[in-house]
Protein backbone atom coordinates (compact mmCIF):
# COMPACT_ATOMS: atom_id res chain seq x y z
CA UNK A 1 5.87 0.77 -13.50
CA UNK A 2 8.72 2.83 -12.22
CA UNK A 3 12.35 2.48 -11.04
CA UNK A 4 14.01 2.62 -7.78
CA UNK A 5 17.42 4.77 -8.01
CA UNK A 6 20.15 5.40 -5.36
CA UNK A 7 20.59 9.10 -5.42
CA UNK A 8 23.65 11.05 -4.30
CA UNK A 9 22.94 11.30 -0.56
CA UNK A 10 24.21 7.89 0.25
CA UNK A 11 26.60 7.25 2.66
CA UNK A 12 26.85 3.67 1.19
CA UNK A 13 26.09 2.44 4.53
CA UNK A 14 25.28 -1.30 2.65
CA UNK A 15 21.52 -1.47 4.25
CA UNK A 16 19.98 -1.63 0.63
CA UNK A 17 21.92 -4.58 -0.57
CA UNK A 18 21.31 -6.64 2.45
CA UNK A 19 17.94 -6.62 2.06
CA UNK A 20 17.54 -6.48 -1.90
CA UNK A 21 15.79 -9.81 -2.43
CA UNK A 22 17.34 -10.27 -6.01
CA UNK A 23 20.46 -8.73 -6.09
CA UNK A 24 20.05 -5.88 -7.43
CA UNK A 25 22.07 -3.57 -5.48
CA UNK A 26 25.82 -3.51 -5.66
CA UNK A 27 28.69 -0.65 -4.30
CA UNK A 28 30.35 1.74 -6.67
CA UNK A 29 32.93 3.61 -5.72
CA UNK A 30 31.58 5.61 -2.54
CA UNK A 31 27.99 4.64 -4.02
CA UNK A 32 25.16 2.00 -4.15
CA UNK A 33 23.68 1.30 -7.38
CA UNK A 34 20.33 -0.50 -8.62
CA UNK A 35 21.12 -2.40 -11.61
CA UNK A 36 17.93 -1.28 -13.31
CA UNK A 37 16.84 -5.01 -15.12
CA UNK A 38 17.48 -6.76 -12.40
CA UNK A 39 15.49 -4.38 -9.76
CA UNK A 40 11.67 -5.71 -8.95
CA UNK A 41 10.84 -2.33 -7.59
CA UNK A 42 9.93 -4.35 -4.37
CA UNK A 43 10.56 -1.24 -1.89
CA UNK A 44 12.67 -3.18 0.18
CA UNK A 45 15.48 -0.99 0.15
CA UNK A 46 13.35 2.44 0.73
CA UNK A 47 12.51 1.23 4.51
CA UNK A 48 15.91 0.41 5.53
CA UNK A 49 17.71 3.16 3.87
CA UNK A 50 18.90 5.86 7.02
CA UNK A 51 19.67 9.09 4.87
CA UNK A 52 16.75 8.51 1.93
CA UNK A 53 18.92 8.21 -0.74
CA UNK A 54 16.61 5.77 -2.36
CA UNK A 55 14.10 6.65 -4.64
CA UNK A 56 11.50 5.62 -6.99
CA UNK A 57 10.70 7.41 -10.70
């Protein structure tokens, strides 16, 4: 199982976290970030994301 990350391409627009169905997605600073336990790799977040910051390892 992999690991969605929030590269340095977003515009933290706030799309992810709306739709992250456990929380898993908070600002910081000028950035989103997936808090990595909490993350269900559900791929929410990669269809709503408008630059493709959001990735999966």
């Amino acid at each position: 199982m992999g690991t969605h990350y929030i590269t340095e391409d977003c515009i933290n627009c706030g799309a992810c976290a709306d739709v992250c169905p456990v929380d898993a997605i908070s600002e910081k600073g000028e950035l989103h970030i997936v808090d990595q336990p909490t993350c269900t790799d559900c791929g929410a977040c990669d269809e709503v994301c408008p630059v493709d910051a959001i990735k999966w390892d």
